[in-house]
PDB file of N, CA and C in Angstrom:
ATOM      1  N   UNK A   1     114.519  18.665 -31.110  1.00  0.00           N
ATOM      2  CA  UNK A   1     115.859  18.174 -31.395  1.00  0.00           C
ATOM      3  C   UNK A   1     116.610  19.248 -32.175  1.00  0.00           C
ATOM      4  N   UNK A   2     117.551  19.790 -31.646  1.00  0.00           N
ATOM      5  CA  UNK A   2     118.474  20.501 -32.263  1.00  0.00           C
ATOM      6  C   UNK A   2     119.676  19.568 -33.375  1.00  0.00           C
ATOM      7  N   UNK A   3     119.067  20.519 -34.291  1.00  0.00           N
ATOM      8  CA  UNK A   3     120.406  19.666 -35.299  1.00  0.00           C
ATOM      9  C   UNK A   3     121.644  20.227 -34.799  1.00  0.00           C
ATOM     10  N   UNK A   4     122.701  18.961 -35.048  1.00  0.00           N
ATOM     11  CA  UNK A   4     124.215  19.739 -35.280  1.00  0.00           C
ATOM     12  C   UNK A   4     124.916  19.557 -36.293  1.00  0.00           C
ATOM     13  N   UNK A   5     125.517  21.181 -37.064  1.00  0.00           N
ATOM     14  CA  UNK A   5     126.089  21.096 -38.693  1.00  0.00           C
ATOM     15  C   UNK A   5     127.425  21.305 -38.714  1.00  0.00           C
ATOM     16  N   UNK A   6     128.043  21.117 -39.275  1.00  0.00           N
ATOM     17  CA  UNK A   6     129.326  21.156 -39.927  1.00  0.00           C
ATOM     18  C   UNK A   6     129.380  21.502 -40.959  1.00  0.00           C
ATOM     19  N   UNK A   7     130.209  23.037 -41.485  1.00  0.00           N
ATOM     20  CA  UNK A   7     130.534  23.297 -42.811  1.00  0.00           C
ATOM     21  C   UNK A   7     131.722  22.464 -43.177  1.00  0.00           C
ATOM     22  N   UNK A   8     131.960  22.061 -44.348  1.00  0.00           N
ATOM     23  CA  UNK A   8     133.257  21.716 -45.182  1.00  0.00           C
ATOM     24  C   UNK A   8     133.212  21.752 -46.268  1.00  0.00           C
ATOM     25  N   UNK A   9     134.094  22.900 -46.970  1.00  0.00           N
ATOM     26  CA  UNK A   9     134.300  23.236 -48.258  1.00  0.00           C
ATOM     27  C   UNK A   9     132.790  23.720 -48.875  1.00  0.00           C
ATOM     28  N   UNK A  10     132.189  23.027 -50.044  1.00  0.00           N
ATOM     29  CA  UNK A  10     130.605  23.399 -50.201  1.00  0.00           C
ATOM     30  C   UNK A  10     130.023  22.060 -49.983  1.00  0.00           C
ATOM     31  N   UNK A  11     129.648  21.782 -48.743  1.00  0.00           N
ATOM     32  CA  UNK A  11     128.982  20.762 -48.157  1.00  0.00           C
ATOM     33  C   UNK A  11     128.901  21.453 -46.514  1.00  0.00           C
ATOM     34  N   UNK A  12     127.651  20.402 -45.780  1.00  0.00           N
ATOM     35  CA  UNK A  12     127.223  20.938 -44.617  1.00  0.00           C
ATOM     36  C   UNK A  12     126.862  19.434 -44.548  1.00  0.00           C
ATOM     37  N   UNK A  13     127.816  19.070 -43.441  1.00  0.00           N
ATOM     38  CA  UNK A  13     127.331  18.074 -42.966  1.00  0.00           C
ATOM     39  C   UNK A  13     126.445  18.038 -41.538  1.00  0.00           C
ATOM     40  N   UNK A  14     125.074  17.146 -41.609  1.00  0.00           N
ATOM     41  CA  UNK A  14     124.421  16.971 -40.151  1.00  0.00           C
ATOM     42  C   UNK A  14     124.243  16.009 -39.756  1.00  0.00           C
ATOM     43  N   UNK A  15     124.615  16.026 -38.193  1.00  0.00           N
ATOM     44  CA  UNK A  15     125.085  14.919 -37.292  1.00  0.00           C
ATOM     45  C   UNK A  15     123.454  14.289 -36.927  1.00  0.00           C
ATOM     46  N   UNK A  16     122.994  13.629 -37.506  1.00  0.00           N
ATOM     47  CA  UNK A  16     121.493  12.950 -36.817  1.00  0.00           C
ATOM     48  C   UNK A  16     121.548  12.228 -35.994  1.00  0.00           C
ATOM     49  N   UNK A  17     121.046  12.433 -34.695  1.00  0.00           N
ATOM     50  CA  UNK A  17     120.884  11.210 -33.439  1.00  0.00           C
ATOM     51  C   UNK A  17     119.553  10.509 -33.219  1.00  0.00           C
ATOM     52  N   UNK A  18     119.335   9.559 -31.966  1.00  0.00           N
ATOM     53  CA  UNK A  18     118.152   9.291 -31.564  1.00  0.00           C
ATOM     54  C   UNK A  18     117.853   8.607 -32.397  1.00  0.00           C
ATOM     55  N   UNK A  19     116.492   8.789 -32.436  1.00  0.00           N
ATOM     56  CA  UNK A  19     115.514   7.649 -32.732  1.00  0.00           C
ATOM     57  C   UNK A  19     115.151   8.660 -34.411  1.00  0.00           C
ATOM     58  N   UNK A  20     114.890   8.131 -35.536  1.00  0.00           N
ATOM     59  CA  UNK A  20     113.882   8.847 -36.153  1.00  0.00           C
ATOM     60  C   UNK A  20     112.616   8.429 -36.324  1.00  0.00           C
ATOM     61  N   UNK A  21     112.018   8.395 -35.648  1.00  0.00           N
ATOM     62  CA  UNK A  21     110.584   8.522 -35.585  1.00  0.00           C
ATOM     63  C   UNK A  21     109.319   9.061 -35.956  1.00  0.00           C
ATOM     64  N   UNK A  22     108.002   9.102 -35.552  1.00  0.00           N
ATOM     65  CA  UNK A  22     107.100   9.628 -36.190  1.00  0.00           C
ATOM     66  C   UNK A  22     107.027  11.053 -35.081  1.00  0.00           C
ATOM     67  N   UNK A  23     107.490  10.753 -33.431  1.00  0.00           N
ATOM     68  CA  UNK A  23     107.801  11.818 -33.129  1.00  0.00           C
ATOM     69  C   UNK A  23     108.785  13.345 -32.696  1.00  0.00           C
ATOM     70  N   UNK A  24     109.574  12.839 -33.689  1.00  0.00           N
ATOM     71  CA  UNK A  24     111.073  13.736 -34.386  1.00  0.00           C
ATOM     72  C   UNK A  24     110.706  13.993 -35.467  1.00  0.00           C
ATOM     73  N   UNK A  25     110.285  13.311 -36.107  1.00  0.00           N
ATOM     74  CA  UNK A  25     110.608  13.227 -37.698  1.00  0.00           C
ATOM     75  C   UNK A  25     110.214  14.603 -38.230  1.00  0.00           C
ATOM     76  N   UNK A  26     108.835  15.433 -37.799  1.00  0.00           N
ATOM     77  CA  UNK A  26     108.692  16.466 -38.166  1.00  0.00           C
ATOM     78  C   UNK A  26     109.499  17.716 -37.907  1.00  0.00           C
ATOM     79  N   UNK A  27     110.118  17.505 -36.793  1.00  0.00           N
ATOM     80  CA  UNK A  27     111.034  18.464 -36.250  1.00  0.00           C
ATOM     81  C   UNK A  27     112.243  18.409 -36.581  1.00  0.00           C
ATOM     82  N   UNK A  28     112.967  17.199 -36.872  1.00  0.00           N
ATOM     83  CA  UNK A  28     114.100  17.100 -37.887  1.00  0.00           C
ATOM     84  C   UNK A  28     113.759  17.392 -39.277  1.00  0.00           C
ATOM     85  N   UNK A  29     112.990  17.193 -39.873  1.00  0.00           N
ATOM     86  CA  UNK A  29     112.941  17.507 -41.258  1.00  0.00           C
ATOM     87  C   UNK A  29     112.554  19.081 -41.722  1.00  0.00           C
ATOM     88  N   UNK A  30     112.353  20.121 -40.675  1.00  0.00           N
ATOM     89  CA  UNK A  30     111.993  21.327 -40.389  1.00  0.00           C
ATOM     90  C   UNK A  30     113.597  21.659 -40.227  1.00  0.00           C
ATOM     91  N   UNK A  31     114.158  21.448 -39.829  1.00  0.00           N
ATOM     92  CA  UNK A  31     115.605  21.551 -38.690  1.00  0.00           C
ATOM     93  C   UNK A  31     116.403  21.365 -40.703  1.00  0.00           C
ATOM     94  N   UNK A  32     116.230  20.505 -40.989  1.00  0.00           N
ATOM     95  CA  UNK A  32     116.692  19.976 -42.339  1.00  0.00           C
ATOM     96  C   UNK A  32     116.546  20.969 -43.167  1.00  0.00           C
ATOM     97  N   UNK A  33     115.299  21.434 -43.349  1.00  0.00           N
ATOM     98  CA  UNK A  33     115.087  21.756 -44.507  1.00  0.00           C
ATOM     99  C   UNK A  33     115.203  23.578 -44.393  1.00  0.00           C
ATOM    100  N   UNK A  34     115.775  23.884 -43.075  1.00  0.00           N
ATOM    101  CA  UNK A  34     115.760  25.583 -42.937  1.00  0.00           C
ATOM    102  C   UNK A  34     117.129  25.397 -43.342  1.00  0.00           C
ATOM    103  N   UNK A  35     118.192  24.346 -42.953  1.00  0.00           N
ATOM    104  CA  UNK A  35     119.541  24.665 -43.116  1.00  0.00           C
ATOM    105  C   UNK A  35     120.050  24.849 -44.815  1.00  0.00           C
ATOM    106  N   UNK A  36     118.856  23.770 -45.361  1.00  0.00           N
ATOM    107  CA  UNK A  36     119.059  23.571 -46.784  1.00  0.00           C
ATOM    108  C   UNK A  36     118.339  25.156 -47.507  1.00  0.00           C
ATOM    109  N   UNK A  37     117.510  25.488 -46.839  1.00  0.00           N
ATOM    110  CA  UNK A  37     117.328  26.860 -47.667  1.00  0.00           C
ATOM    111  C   UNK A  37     118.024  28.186 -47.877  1.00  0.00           C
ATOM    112  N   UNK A  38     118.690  27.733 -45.880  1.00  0.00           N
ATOM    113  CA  UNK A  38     120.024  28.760 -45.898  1.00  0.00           C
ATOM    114  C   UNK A  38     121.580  28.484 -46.409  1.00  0.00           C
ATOM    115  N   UNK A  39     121.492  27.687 -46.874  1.00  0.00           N
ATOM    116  CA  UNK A  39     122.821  27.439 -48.028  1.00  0.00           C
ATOM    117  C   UNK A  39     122.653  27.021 -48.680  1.00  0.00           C
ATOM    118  N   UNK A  40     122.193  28.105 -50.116  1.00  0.00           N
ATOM    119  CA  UNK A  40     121.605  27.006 -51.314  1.00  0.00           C
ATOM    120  C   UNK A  40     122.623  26.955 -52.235  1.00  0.00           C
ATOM    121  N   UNK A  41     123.976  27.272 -51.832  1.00  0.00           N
ATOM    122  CA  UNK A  41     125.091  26.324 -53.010  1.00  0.00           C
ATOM    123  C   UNK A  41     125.580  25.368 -52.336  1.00  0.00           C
ATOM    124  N   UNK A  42     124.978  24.935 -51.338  1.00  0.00           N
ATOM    125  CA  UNK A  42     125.760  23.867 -50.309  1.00  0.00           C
ATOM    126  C   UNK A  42     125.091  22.325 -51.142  1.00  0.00           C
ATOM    127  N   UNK A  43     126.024  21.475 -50.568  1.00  0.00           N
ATOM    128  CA  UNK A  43     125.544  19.637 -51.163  1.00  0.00           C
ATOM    129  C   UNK A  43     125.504  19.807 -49.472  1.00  0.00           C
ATOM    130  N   UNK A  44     124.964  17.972 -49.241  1.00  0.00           N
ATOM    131  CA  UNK A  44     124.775  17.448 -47.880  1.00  0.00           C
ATOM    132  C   UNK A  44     125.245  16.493 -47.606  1.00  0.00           C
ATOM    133  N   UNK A  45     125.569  16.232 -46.347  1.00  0.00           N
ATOM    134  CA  UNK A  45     126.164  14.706 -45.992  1.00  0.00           C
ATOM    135  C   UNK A  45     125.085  14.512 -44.637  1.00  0.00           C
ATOM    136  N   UNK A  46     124.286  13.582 -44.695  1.00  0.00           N
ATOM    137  CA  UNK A  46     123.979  13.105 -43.040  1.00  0.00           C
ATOM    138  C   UNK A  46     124.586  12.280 -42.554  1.00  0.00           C
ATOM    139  N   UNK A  47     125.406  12.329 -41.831  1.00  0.00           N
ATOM    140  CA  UNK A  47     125.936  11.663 -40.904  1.00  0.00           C
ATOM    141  C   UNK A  47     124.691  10.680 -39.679  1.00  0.00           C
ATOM    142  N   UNK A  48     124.894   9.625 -39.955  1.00  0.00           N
ATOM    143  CA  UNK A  48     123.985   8.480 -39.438  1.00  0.00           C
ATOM    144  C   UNK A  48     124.556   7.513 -37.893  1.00  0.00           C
ATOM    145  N   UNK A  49     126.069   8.195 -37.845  1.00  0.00           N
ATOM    146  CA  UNK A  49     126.856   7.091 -36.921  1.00  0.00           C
ATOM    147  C   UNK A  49     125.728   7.255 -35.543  1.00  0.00           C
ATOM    148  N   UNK A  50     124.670   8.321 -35.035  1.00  0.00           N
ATOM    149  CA  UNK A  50     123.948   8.050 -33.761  1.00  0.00           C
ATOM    150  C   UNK A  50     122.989   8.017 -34.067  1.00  0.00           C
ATOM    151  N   UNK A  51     122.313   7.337 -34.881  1.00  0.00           N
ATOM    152  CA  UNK A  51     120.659   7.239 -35.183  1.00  0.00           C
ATOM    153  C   UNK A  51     120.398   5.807 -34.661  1.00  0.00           C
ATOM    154  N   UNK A  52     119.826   5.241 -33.922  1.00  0.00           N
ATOM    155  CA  UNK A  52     119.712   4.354 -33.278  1.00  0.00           C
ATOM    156  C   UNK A  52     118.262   3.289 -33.989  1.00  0.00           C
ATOM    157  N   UNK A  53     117.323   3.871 -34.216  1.00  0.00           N
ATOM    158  CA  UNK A  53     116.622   3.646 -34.729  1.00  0.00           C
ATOM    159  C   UNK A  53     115.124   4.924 -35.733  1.00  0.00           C
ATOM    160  N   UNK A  54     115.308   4.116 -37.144  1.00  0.00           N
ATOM    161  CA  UNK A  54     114.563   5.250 -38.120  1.00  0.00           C
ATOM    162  C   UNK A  54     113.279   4.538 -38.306  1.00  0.00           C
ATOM    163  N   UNK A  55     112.180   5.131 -38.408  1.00  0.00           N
ATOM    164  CA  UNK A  55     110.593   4.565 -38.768  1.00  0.00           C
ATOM    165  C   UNK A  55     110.354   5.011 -40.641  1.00  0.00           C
ATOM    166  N   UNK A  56     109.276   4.683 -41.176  1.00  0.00           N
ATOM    167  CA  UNK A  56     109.336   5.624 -42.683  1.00  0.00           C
ATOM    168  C   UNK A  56     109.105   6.745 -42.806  1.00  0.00           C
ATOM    169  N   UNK A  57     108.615   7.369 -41.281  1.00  0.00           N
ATOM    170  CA  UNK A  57     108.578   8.638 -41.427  1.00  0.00           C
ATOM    171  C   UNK A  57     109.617   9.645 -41.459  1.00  0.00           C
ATOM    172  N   UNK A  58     110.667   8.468 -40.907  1.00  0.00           N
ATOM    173  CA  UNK A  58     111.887   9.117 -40.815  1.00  0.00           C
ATOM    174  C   UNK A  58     113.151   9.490 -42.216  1.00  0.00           C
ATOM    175  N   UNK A  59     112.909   7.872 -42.687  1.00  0.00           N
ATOM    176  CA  UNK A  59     113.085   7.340 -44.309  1.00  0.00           C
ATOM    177  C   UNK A  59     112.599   8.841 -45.363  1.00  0.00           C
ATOM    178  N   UNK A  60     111.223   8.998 -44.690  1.00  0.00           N
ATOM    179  CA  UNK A  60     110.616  10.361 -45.847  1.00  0.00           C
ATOM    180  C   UNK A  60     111.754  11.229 -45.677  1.00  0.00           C
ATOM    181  N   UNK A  61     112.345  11.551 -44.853  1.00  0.00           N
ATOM    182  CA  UNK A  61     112.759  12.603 -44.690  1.00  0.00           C
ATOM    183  C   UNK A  61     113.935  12.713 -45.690  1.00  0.00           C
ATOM    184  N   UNK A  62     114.616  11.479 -45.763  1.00  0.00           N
ATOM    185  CA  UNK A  62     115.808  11.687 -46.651  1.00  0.00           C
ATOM    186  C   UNK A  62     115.033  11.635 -47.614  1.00  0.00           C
ATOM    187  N   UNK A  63     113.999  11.149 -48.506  1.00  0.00           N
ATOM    188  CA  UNK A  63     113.488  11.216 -49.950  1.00  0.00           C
ATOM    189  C   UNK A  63     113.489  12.639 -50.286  1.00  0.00           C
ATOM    190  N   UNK A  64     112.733  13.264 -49.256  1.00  0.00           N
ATOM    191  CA  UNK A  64     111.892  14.694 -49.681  1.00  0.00           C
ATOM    192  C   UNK A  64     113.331  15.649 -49.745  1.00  0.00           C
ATOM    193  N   UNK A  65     114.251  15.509 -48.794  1.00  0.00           N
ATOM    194  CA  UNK A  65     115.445  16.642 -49.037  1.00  0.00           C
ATOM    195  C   UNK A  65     116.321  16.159 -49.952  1.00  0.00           C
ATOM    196  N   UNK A  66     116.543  14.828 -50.511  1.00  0.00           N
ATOM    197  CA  UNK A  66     117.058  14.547 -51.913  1.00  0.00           C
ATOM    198  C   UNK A  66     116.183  14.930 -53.204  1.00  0.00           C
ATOM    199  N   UNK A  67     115.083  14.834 -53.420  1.00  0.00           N
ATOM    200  CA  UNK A  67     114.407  15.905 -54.052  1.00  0.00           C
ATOM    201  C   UNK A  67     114.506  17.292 -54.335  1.00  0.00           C
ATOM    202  N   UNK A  68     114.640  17.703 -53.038  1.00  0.00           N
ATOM    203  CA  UNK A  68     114.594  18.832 -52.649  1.00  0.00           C
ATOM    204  C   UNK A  68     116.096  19.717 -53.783  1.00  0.00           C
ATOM    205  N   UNK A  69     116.777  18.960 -53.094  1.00  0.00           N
ATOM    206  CA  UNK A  69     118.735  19.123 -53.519  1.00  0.00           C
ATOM    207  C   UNK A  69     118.570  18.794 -54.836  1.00  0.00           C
ATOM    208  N   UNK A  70     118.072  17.865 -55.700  1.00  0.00           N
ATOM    209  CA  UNK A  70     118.318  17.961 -56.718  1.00  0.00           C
ATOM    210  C   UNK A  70     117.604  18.812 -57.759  1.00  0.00           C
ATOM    211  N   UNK A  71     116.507  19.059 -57.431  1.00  0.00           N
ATOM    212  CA  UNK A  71     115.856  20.587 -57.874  1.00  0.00           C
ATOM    213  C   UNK A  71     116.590  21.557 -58.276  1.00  0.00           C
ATOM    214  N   UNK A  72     117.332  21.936 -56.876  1.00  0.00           N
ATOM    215  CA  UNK A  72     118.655  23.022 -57.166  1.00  0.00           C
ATOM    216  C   UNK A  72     119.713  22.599 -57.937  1.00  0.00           C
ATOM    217  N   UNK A  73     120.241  21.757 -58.331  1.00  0.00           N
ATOM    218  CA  UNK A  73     121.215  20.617 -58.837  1.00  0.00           C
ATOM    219  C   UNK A  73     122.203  20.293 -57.701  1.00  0.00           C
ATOM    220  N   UNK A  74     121.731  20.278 -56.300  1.00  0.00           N
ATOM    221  CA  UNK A  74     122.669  19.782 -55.582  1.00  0.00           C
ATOM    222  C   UNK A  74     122.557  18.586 -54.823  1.00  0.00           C
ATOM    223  N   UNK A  75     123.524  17.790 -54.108  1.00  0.00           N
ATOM    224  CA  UNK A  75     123.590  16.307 -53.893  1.00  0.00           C
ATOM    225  C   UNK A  75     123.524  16.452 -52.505  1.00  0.00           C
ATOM    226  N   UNK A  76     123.138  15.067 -52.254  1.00  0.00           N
ATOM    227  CA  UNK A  76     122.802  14.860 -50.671  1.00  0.00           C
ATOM    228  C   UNK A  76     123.629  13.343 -51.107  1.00  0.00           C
ATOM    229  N   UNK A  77     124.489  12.761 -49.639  1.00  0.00           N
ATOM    230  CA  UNK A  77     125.409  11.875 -49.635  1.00  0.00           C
ATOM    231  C   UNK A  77     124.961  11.555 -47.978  1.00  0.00           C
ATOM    232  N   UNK A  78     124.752   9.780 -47.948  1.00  0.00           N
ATOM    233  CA  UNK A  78     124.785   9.562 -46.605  1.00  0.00           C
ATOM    234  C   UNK A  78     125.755   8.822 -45.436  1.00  0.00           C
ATOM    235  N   UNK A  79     126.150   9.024 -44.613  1.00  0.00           N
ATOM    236  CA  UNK A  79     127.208   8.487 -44.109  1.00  0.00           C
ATOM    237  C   UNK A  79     127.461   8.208 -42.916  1.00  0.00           C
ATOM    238  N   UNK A  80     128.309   7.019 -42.235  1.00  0.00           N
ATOM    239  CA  UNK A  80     128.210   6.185 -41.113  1.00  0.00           C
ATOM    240  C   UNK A  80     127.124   5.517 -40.825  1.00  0.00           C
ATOM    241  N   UNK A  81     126.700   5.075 -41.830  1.00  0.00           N
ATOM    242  CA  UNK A  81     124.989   4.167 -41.358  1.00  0.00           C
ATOM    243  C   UNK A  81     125.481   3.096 -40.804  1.00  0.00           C
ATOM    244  N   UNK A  82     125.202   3.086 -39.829  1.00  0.00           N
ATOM    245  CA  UNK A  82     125.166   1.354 -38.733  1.00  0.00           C
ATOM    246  C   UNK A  82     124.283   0.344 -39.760  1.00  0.00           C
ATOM    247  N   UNK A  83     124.455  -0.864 -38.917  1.00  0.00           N
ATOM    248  CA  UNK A  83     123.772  -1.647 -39.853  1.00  0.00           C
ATOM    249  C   UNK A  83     122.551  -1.749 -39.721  1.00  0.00           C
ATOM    250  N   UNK A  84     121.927  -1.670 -38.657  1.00  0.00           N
ATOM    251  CA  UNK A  84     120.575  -1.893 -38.288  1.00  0.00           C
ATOM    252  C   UNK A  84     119.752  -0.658 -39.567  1.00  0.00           C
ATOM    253  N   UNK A  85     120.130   0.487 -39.166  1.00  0.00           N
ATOM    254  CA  UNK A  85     119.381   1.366 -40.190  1.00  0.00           C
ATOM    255  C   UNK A  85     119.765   1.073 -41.923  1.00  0.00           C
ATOM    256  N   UNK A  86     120.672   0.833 -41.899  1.00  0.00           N
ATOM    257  CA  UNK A  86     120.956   0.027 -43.356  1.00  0.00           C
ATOM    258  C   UNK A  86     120.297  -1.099 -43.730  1.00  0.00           C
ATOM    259  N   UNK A  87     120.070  -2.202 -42.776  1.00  0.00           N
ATOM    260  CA  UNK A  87     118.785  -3.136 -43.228  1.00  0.00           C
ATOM    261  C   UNK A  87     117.254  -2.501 -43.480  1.00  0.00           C
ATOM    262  N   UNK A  88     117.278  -1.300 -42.468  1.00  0.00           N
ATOM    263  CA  UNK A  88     115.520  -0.656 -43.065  1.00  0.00           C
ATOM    264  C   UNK A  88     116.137  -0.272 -44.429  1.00  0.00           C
ATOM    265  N   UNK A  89     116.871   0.610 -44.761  1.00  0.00           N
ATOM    266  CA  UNK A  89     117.054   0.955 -46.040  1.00  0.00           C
ATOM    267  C   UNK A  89     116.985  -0.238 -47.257  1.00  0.00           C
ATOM    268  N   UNK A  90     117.578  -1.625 -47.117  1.00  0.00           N
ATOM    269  CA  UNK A  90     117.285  -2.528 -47.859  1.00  0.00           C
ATOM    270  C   UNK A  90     116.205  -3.169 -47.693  1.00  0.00           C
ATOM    271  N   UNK A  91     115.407  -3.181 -46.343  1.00  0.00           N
ATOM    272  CA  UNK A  91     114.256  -4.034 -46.213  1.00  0.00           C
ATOM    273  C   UNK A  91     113.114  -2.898 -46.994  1.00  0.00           C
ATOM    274  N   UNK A  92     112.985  -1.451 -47.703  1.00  0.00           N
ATOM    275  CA  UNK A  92     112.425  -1.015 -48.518  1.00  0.00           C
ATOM    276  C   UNK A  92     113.183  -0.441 -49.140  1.00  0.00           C
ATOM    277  N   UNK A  93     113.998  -1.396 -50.103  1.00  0.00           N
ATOM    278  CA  UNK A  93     114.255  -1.004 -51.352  1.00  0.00           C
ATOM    279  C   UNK A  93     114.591   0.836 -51.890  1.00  0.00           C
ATOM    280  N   UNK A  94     115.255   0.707 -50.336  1.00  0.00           N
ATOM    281  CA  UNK A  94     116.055   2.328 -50.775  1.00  0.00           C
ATOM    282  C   UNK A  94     117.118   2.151 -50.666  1.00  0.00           C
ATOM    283  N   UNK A  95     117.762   1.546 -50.670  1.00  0.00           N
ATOM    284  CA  UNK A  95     119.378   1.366 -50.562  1.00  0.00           C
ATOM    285  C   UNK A  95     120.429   1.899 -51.835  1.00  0.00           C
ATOM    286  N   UNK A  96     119.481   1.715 -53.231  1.00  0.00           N
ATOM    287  CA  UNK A  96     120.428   1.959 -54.264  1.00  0.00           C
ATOM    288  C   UNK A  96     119.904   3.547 -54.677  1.00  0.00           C
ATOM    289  N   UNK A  97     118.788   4.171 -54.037  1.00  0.00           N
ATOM    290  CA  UNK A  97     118.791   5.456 -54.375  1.00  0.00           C
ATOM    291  C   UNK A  97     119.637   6.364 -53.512  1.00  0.00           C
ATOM    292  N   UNK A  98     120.175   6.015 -52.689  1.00  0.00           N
ATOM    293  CA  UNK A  98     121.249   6.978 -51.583  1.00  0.00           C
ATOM    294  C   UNK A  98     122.640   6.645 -52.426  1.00  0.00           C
ATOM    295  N   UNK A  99     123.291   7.336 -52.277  1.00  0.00           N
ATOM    296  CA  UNK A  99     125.200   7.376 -52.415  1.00  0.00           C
ATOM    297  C   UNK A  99     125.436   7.213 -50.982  1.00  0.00           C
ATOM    298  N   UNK A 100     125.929   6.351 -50.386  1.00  0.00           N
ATOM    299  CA  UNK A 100     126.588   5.765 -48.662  1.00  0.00           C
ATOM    300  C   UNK A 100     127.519   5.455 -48.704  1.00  0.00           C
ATOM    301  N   UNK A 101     128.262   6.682 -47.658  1.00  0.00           N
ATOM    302  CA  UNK A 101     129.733   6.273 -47.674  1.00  0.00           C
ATOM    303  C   UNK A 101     130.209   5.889 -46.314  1.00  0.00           C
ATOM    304  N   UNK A 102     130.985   5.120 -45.882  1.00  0.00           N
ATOM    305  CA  UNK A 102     131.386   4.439 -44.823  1.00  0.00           C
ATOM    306  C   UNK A 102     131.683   5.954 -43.819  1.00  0.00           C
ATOM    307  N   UNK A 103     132.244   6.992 -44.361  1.00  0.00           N
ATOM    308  CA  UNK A 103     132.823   8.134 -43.717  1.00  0.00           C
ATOM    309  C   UNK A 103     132.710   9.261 -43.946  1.00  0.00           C
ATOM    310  N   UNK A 104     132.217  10.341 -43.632  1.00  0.00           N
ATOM    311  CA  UNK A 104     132.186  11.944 -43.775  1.00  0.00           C
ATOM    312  C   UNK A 104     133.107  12.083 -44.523  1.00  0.00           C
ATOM    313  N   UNK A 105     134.790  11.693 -44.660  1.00  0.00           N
ATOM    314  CA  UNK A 105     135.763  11.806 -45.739  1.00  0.00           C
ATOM    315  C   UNK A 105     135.381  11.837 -47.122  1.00  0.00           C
ATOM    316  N   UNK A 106     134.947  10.223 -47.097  1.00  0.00           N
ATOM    317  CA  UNK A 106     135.070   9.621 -48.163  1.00  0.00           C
ATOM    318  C   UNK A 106     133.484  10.229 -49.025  1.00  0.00           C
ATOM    319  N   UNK A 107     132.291  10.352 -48.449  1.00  0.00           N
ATOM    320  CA  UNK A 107     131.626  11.503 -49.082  1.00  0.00           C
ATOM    321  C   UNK A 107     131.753  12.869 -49.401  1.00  0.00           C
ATOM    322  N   UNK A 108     132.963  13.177 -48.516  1.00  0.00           N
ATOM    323  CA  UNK A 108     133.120  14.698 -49.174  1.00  0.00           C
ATOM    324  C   UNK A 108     134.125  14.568 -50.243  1.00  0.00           C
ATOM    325  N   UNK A 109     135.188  13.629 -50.188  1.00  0.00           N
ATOM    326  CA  UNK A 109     135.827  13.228 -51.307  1.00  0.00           C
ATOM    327  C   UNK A 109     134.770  13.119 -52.704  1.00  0.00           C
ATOM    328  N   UNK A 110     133.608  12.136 -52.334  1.00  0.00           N
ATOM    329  CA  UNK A 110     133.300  12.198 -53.726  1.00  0.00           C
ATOM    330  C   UNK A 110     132.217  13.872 -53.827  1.00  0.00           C
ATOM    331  N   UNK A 111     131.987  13.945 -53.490  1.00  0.00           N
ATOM    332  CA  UNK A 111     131.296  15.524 -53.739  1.00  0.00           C
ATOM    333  C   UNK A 111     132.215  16.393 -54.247  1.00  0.00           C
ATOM    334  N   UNK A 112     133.795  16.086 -54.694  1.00  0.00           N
ATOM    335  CA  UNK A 112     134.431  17.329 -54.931  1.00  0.00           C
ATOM    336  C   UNK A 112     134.936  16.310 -56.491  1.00  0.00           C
ATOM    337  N   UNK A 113     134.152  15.455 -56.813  1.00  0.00           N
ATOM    338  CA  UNK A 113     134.239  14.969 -58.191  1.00  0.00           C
ATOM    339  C   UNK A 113     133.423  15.707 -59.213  1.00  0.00           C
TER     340      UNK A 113
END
């Protein structure tokens, strides 16, 4: 799976599709984590509007690169989550560790707070 990024301002937003699964998940989070090494004053936005369905392997993935970002002191912001993937996020009690914003806007808005 090829990621697709978007620079804006100091943020890089990536467009995640498909399924996240146990068989993506390693290859997106590889895909993730080269972009995050090659812009290390960048914050993040994932964009969620085509993820159809995420497993916890997929879930890891946002833990480990919010980790990751805040190490450096930078933020990861998530955005357009459908609802279906928003109930996994509340059905394990990750919902209040993400910042989710309805829109790529409105997270890059708050990233420039």
């Amino acid at each position: 799976m090829e990621l697709r990024s978007q620079k804006n301002g100091n943020a890089i937003i990536i467009f995640l599709e498909g399924r996240l699964d146990v068989h993506l998940s390693a290859e997106v989070e590889k895909g993730i984590t080269s972009l995050v090494s090659k812009n290390p004053n960048d914050n993040f936005i994932l964009n969620l509007k085509d993820v159809e369905y995420m497993s916890s392997s997929g879930l890891r993935i946002f833990v480990s690169t919010m980790r990751v970002l805040k190490e450096t002191k930078r933020l990861l912001k998530l955005s357009n989550m459908n609802s279906a993937v928003k109930k996994i996020f509340e059905v394990v009690e990750l919902i209040d560790m993400f910042d989710i914003y309805d829109t790529d806007e409105q997270a890059l808005k708050a990233l420039q707070k």
